[in-house]
Protein backbone atom coordinates (compact mmCIF):
# COMPACT_ATOMS: atom_id res chain seq x y z
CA UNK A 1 0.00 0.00 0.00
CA UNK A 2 1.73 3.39 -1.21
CA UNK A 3 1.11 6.11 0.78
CA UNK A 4 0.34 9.20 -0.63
CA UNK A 5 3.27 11.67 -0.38
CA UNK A 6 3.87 15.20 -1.63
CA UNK A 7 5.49 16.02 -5.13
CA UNK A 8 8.93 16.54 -3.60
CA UNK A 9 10.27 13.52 -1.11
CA UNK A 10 11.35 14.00 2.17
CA UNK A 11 14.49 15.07 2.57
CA UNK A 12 15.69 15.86 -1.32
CA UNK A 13 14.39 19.24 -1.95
CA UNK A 14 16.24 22.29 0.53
CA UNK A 15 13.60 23.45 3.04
CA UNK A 16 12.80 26.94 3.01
CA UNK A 17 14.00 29.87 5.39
CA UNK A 18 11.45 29.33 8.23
CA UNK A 19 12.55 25.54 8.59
CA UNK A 20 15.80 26.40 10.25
CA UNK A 21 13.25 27.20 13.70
CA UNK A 22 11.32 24.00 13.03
CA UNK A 23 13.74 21.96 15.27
CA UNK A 24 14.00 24.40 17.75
CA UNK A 25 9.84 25.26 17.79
CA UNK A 26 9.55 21.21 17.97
CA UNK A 27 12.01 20.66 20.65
CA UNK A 28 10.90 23.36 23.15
CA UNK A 29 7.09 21.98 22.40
CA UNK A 30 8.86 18.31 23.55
CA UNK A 31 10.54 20.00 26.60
CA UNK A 32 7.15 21.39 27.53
CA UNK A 33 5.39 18.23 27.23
CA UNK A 34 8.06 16.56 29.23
CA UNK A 35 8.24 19.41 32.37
CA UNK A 36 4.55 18.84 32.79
CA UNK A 37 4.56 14.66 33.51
CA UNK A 38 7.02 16.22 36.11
CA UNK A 39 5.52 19.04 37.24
CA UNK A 40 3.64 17.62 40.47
CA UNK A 41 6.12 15.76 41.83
CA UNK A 42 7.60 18.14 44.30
CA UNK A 43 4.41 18.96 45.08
CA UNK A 44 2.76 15.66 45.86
CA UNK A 45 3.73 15.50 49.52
CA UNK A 46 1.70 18.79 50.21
CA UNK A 47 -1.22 17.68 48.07
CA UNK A 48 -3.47 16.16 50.93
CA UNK A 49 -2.94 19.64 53.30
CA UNK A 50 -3.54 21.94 50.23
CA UNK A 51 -6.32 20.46 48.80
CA UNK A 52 -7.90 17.72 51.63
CA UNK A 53 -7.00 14.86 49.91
CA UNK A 54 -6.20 11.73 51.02
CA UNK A 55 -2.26 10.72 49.92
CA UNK A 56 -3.75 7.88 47.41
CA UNK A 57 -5.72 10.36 45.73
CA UNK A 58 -2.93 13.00 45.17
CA UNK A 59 -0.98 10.06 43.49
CA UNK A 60 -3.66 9.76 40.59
CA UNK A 61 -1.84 13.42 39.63
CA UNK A 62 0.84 11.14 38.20
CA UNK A 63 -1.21 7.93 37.56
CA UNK A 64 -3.48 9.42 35.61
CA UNK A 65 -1.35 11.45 33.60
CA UNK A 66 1.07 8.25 32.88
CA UNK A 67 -2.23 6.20 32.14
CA UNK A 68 -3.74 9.22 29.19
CA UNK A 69 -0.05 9.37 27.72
CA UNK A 70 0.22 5.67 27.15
CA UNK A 71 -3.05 5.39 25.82
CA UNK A 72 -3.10 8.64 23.26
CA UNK A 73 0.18 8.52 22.40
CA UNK A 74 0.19 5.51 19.66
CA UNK A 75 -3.52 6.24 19.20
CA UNK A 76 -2.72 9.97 18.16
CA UNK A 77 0.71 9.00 16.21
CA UNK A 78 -1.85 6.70 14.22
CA UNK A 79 -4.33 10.23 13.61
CA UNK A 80 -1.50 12.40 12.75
CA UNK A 81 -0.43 9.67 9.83
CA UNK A 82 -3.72 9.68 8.58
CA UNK A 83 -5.23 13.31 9.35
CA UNK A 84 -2.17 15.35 9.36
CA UNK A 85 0.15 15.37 11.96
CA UNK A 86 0.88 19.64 12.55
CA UNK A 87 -2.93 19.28 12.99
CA UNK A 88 -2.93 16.47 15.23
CA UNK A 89 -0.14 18.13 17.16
CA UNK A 90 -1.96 21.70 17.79
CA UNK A 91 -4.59 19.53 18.90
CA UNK A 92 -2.80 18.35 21.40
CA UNK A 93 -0.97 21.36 22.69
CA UNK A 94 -4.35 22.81 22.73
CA UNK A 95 -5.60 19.85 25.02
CA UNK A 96 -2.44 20.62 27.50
CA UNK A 97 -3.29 24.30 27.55
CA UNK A 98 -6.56 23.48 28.83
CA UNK A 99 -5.31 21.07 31.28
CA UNK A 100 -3.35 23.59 32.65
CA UNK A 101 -6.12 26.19 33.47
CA UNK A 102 -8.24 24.05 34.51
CA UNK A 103 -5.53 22.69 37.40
CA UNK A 104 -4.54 26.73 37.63
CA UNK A 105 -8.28 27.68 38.76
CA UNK A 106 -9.34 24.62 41.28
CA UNK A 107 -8.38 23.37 44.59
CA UNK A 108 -10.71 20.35 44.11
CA UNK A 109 -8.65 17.24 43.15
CA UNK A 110 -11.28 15.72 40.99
CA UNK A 111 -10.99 18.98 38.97
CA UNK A 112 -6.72 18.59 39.32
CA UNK A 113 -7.37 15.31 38.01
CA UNK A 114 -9.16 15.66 35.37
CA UNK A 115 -6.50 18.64 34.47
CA UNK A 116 -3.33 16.29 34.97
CA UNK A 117 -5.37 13.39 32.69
CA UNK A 118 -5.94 16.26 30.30
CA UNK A 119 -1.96 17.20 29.91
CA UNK A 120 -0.92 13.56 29.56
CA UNK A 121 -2.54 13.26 25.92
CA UNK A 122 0.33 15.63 25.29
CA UNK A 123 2.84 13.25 25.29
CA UNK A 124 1.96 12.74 21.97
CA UNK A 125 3.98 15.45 20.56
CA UNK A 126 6.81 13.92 20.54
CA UNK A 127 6.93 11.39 18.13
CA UNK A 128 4.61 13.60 15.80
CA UNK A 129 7.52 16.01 15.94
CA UNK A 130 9.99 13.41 15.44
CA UNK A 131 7.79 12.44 11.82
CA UNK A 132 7.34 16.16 11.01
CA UNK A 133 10.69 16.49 11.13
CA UNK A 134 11.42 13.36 8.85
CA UNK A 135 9.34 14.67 6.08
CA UNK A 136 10.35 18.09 5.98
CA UNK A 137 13.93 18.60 6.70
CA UNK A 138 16.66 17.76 4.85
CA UNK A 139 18.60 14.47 5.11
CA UNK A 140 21.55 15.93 6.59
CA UNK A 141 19.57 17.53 8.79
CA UNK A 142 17.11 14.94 10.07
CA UNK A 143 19.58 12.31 12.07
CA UNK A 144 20.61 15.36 14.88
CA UNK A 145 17.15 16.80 14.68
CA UNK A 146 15.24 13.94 15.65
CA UNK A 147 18.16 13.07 18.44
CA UNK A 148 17.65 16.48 20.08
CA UNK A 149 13.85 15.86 19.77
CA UNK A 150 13.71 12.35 21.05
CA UNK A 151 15.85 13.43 24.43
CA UNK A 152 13.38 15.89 25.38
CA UNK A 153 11.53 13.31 27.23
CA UNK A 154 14.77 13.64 29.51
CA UNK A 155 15.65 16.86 29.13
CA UNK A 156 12.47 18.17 30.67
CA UNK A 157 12.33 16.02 33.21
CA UNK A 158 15.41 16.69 34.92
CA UNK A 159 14.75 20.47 34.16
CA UNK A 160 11.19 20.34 35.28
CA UNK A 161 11.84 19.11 38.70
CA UNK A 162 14.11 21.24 40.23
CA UNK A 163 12.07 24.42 38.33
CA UNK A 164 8.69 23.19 40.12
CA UNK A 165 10.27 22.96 43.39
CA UNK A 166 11.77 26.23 43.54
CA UNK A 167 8.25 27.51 42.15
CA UNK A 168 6.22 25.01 45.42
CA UNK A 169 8.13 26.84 47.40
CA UNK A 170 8.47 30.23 46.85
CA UNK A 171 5.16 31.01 44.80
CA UNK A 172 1.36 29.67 45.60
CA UNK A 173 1.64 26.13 43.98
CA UNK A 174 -1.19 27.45 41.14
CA UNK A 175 1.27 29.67 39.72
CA UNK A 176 3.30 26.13 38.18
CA UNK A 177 -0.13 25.94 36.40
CA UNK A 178 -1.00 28.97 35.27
CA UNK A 179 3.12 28.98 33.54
CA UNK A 180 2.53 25.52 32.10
CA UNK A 181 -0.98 27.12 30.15
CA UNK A 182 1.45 30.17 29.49
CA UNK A 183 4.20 27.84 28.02
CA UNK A 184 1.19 25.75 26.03
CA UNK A 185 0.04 28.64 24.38
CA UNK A 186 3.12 29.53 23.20
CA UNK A 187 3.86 26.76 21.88
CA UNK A 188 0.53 26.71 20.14
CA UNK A 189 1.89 30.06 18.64
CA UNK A 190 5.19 28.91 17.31
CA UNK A 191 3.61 25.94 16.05
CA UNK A 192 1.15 27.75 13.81
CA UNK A 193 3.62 30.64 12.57
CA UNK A 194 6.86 28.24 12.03
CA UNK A 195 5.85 24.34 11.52
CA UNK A 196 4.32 22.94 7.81
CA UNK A 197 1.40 20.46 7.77
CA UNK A 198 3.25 17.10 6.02
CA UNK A 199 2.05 16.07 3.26
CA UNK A 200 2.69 12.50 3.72
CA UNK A 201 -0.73 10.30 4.63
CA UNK A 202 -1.52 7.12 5.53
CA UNK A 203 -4.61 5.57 3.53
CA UNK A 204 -7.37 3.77 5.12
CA UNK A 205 -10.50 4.36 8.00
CA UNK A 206 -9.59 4.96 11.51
CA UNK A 207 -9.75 1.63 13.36
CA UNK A 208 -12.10 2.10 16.45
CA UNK A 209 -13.02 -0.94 17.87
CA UNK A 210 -8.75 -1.32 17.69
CA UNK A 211 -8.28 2.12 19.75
CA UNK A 212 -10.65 0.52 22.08
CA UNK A 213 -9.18 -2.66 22.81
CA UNK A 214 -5.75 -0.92 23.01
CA UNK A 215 -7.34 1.33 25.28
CA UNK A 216 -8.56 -1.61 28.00
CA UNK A 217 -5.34 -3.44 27.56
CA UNK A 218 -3.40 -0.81 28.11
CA UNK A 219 -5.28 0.52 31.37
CA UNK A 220 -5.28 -2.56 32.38
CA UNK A 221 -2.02 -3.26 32.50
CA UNK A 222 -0.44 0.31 33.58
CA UNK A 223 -3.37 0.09 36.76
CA UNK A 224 -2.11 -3.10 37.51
CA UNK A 225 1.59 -2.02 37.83
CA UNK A 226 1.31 1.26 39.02
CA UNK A 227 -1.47 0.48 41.79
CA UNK A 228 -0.40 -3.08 42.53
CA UNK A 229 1.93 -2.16 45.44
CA UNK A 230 -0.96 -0.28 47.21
CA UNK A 231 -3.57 -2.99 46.61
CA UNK A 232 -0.75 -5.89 46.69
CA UNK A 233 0.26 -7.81 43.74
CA UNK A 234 -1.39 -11.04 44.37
CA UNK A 235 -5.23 -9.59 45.59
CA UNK A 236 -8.20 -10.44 43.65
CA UNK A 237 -7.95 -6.54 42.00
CA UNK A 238 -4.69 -6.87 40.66
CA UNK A 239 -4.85 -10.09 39.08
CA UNK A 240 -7.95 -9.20 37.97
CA UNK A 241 -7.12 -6.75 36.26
CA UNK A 242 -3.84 -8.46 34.56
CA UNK A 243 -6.09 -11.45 33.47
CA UNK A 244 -8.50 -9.02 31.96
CA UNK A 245 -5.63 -7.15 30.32
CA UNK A 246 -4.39 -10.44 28.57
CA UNK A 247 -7.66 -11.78 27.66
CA UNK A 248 -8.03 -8.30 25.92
CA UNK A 249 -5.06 -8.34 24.53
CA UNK A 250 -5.64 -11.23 22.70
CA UNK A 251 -8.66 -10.15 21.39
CA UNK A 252 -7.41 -7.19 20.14
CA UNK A 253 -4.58 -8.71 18.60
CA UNK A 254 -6.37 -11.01 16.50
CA UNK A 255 -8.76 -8.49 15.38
CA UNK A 256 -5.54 -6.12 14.63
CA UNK A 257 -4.30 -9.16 12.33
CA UNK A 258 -7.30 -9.62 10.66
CA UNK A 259 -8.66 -5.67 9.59
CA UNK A 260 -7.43 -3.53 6.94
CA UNK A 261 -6.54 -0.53 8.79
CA UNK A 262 -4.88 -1.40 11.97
CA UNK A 263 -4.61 1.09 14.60
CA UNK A 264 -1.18 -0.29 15.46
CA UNK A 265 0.24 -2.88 12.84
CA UNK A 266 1.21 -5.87 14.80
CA UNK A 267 2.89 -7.27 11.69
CA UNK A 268 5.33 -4.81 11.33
CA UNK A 269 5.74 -4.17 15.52
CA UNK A 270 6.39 -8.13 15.16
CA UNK A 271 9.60 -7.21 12.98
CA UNK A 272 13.05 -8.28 14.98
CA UNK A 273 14.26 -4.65 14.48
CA UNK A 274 11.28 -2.79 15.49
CA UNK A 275 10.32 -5.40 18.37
CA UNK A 276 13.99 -5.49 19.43
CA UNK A 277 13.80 -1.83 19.64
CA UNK A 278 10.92 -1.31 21.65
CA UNK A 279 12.33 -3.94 24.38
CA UNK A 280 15.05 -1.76 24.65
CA UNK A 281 13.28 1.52 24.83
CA UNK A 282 11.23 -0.28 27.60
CA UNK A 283 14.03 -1.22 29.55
CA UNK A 284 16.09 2.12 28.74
CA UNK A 285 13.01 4.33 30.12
CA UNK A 286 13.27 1.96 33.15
CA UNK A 287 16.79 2.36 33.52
CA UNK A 288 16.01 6.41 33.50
CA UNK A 289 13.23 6.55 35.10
CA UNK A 290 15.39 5.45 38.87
CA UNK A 291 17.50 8.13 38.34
CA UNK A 292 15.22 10.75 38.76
CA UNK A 293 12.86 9.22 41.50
CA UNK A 294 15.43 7.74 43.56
CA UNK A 295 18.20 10.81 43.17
CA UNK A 296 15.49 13.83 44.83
CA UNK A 297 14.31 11.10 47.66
CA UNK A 298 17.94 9.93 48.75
CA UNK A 299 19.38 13.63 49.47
CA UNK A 300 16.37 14.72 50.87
CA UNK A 301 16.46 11.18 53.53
CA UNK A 302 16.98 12.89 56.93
CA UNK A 303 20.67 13.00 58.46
CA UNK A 304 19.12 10.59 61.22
CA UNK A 305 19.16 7.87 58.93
CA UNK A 306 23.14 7.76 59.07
CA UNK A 307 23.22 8.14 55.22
CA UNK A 308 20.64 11.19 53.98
CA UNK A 309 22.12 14.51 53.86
CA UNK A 310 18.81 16.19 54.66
CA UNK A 311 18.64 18.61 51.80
CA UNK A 312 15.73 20.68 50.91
CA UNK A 313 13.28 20.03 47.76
CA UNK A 314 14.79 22.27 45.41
CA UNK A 315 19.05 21.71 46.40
CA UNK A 316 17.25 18.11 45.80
CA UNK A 317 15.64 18.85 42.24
CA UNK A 318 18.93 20.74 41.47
CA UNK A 319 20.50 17.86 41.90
CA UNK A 320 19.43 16.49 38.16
CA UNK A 321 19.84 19.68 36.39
CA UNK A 322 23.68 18.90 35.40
CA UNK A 323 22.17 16.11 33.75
CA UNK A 324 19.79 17.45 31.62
CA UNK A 325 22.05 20.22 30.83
CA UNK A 326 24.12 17.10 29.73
CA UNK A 327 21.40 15.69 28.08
CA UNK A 328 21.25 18.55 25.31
CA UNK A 329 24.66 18.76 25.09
CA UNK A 330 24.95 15.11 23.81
CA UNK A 331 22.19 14.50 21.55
CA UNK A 332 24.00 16.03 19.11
CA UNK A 333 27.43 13.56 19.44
CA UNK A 334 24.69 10.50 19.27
CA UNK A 335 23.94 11.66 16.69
CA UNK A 336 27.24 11.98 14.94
CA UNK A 337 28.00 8.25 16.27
CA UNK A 338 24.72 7.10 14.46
CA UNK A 339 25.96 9.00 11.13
CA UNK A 340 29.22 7.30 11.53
CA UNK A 341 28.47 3.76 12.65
CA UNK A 342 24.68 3.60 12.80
CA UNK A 343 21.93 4.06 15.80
CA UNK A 344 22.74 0.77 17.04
CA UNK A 345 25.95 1.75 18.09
CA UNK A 346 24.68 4.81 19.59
CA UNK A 347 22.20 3.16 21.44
CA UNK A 348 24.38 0.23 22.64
CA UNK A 349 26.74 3.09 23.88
CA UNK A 350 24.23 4.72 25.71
CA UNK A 351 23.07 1.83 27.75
CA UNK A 352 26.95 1.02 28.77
CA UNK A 353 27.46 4.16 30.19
CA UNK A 354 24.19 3.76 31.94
CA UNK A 355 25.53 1.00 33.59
CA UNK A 356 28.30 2.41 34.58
CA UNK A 357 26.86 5.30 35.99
CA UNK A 358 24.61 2.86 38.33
CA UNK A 359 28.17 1.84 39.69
CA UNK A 360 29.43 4.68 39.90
CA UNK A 361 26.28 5.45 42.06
CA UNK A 362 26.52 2.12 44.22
CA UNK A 363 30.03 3.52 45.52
CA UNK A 364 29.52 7.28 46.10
CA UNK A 365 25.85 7.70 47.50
CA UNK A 366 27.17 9.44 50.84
CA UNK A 367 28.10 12.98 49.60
CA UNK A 368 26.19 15.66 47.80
CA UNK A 369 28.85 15.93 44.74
CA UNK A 370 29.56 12.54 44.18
CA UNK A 371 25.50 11.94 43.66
CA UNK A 372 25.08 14.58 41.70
CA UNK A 373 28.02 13.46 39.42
CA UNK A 374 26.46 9.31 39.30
CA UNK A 375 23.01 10.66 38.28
CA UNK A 376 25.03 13.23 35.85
CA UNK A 377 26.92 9.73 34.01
CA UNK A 378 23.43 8.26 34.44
CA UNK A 379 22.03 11.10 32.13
CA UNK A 380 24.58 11.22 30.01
CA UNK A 381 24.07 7.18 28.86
CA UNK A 382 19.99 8.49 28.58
CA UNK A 383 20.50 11.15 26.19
CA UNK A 384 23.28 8.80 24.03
CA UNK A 385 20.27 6.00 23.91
CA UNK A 386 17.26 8.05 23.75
CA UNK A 387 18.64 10.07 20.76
CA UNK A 388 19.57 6.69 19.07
CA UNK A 389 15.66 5.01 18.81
CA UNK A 390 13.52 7.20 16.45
CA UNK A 391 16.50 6.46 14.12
CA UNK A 392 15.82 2.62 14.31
CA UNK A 393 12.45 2.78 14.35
CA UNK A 394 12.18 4.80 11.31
CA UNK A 395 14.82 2.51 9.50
CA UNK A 396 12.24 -0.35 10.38
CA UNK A 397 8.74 1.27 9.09
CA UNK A 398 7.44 2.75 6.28
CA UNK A 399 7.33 6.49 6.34
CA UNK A 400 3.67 6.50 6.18
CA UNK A 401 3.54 4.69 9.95
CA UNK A 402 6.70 7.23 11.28
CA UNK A 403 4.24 9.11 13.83
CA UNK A 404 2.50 5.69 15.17
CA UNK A 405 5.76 3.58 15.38
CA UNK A 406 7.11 6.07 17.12
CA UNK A 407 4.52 6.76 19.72
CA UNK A 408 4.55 2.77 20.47
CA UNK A 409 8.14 3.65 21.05
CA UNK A 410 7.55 6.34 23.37
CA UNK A 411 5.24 4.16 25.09
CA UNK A 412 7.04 1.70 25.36
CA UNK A 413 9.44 4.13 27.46
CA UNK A 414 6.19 5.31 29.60
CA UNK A 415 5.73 1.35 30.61
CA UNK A 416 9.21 0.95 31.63
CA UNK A 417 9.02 4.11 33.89
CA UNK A 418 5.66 2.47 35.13
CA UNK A 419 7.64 -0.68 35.92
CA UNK A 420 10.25 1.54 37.69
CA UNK A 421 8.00 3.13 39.71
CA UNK A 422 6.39 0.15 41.16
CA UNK A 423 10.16 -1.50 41.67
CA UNK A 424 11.45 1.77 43.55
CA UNK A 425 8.26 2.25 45.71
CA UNK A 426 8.48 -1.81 46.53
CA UNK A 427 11.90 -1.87 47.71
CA UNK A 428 11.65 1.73 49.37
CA UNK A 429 8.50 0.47 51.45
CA UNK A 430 10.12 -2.95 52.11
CA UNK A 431 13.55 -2.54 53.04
CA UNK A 432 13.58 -0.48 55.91
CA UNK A 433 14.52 0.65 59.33
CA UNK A 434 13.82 2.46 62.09
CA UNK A 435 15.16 5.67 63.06
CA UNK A 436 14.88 8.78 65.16
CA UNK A 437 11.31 7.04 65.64
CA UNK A 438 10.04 7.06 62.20
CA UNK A 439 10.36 4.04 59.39
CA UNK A 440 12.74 4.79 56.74
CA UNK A 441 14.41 2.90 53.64
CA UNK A 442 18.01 1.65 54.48
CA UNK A 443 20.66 2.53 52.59
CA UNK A 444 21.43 -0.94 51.04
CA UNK A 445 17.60 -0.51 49.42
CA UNK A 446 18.69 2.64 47.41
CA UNK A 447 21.90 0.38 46.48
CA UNK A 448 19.68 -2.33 45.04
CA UNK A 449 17.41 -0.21 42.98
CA UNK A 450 21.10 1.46 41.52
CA UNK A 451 21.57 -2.62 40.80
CA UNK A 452 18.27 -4.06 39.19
CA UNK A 453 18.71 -0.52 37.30
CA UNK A 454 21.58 -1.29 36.05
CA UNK A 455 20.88 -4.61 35.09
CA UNK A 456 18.21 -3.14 33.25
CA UNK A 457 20.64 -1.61 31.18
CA UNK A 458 22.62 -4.00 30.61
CA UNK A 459 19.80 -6.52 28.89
CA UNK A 460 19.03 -3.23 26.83
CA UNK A 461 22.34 -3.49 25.56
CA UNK A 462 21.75 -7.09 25.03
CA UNK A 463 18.97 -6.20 22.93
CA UNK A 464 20.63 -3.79 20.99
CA UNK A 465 23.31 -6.83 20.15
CA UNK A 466 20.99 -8.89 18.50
CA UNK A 467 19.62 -5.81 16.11
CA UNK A 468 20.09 -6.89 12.97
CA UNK A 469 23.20 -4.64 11.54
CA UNK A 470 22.43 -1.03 10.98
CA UNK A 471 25.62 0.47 9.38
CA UNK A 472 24.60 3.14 7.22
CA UNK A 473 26.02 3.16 3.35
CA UNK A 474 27.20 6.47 2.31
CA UNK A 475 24.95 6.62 -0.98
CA UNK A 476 22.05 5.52 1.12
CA UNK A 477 20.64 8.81 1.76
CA UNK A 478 19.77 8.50 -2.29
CA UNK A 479 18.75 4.92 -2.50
CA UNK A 480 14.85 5.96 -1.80
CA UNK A 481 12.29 3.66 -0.36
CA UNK A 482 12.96 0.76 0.28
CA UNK A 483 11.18 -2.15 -1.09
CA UNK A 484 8.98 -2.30 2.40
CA UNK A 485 8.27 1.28 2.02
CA UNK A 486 10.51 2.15 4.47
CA UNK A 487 13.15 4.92 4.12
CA UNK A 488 16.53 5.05 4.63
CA UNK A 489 17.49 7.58 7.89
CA UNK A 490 21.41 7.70 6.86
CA UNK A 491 24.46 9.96 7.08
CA UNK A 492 24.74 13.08 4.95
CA UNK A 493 27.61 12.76 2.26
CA UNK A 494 30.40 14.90 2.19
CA UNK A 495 28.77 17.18 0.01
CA UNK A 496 25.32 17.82 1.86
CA UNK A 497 27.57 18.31 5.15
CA UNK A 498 29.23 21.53 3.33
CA UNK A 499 25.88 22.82 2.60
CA UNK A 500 24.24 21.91 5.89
């Protein structure tokens, strides 16, 4: 099936004077989306005295906002390759914006709820950014853009936290709000004065009954894991709910095998480089994902506790901005390594120094700087890896799936940071002690998480090993589609580099 594409093909024909702000309009939208699945965390412990809420209903402001992400993300990549995906991704940004206000203006948490499940759709706009920017840059422009674009799932994260604490604390907590419907607006702005609708569709009717099924499996699933600590992993809820989720899942999937217009094409998801990938994004976004929840809780652990430094919420946020400084600084050398020895290498790269950084961690977690340097390395793996995946997924899919392939990628890093989180709280709530009369995690349980993350990124590297070989050909920037309907995402020849 040949999608319908525009009369000059992505990447071949030089993009006109706006496009040099496309990347940087695209990335701050991504950074954006990214600060706001953060934004509440500082804020959580405070959530029950500001707003008379018990503690497990102030920790649907994340649940719910992980659970809309993972569900619109792939369903919304799917609409943008079909409807348009600039109009797919105002949409969105419009959706946040409302979120926003309506969290800026209320008090009530049913109303903060509904606001946080409302901002979570936005995830979306990342991998429809990542397949606007495949269709309308040029080649050797496309490998570093869509690095810097794919890291700003990290980048605003470990901005985002230490900028909401320092707003909890010295503004009324509204006012994180009322700057995140500022910042969506703005971005709604840029969008419509600097970014081009694509051209390139993908044919066929929107699969509902698909979105649906995806929809219970996936809510399923992410309830299950997320909640399953609270309501305990083997009560009748919880296993409920994960025998629903297969039995749904297998009657989506054979309906997904069997219609014309898949919402998410298990045939190609099924191939060993776009499966392979998507394990490793999974256990990459795990990997991450400890970093940032266990980094903010272990300097804040009270000095009682013989390890904690006792440091306030925002020297604690601050403590993950050298990363994500980092993390922008080194999307564009994955990049380069991906040009020069392909995305696996990249990506393999990243999840070593991940590692590393874990054991780097497991040694110095008893001073501020040495933290602060482990969760730096830590980063620094995350942006190498992050940058690396849109690049194999695209090599893996045809250009007309770019925007839905990617957002099962991105959700595939949303369910690893759902796993994470219901690791990290385990361990935290199980291996403990008592001190200074109050219950709190030992050190050794901080050192385990740093070791089942690592781990994690280790068997992401072992993923990444058995990708089939992705070392780009220098005249395969010109080769055109492939004979899947993919297109090549390769280096820029000597030539295209002079007049990048």
């Amino acid at each position: 099936m040949t999608p319908a594409i525009s009369a000059s093909a992505p990447g071949t024909t030089p993009a006109p004077a706006p496009s040099r702000l496309i990347v940087p309009v695209l990335a701050f939208c991504g950074m954006v989306v990214a600060v706001m699945q953060t934004l509440v965390v500082p804020l959580l412990p405070h959530v029950p005295e500001l707003t008379g809420a018990s503690a497990g209903a102030a920790g649907w402001l994340v649940t719910v906002t992980l659970l809309t992400g993972a569900v619109f993300t792939p369903v919304l990549g799917r609409v943008g390759d079909m409807y348009g995906k600039r109009r797919v991704l105002l949409a969105s940004l419009g959706v946040l914006t409302l979120g926003s206000v309506l969290c800026a203006v209320s008090s009530d948490i049913g109303v903060l709820i509904t606001g946080r499940a409302l901002q979570g759709t936005a995830l979306a706009v990342i991998p429809l950014g990542i397949s606007i920017i495949r269709d309308e840059l040029p080649a050797a422009r496309v490998l570093p853009s869509i690095a810097l674009m794919s890291s700003t799932l990290g980048i605003g994260a470990a901005i985002g936290l230490p900028l909401a604490a320092v707003v909890t604390e010295s503004f009324d907590w509204h006012a994180m709000f009322w700057a995140s419907a500022a910042l969506g607006l703005l971005d709604l702005l840029l969008v419509l004065w600097i970014v081009p609708e694509s051209a390139v569709r993908s044919p066929g009717r929107f699969d509902v009954p698909g979105t649906l099924g995806l929809t219970g499996l996936l809510v399923g699933v992410l309830l299950a894991i997320t909640q399953g600590s609270g309501w305990g992993w083997t009560s009748p809820l919880t296993l409920g709910l994960l025998g629903a989720s297969l039995a749904v899942g297998l009657l989506w999937g054979w309906y997904e095998l069997r219609t014309a217009s898949p919402i998410m094409d298990l045939r190609v998801s099924a191939r060993p480089a776009v499966l392979l990938t998507n394990l490793a994004a999974l256990l990459i976004g795990f990997s991450f994902y400890a970093n940032s929840l266990v980094t903010a809780q272990l300097v804040q652990e009270p000095t009682s506790t013989g390890y904690g430094l006792g440091a306030s919420i925002v020297v604690s946020g601050l403590c993950l901005l050298p990363g994500g400084l980092s993390m922008v600084a080194l999307s564009p050398l994955s990049a380069r390594i991906s040009a020069a020895y392909g995305p696996r290498a990249a990506l393999a790269l990243g999840a070593v120094v991940m590692s590393l950084g874990y054991v780097v961690r497991f040694f110095t977690s008893h001073s501020l700087w040495p933290i602060v340097a482990g969760a730096t390395v830590v980063s620094c793996g995350t942006a190498l890896a992050y940058s690396a995946l849109p690049a194999l997924v695209m090599r893996a899919v045809p250009v007309s799936e770019t925007a839905s392939a990617n957002g099962l990628n991105t959700l595939m890093r949303s369910v690893g940071q759902a796993c994470c989180s219901a690791v990290v709280t385990a361990v935290l709530a199980h291996v403990t002690f008592v001190t200074a009369g109050r219950t709190a995690p030992t050190l050794h349980a901080y050192l385990l998480i740093f070791l089942v993350a690592a781990g994690a990124a280790l068997a992401a590297l072992v993923a990444t090993l058995f990708l089939p070989s992705d070392r780009p050909s220098r005249d395969a920037a010109h080769d055109g589609d492939r004979p899947d309907g993919t297109v090549p995402v390769s280096p820029p020849t000597p030539a295209a580099r002079g007049n990048a």
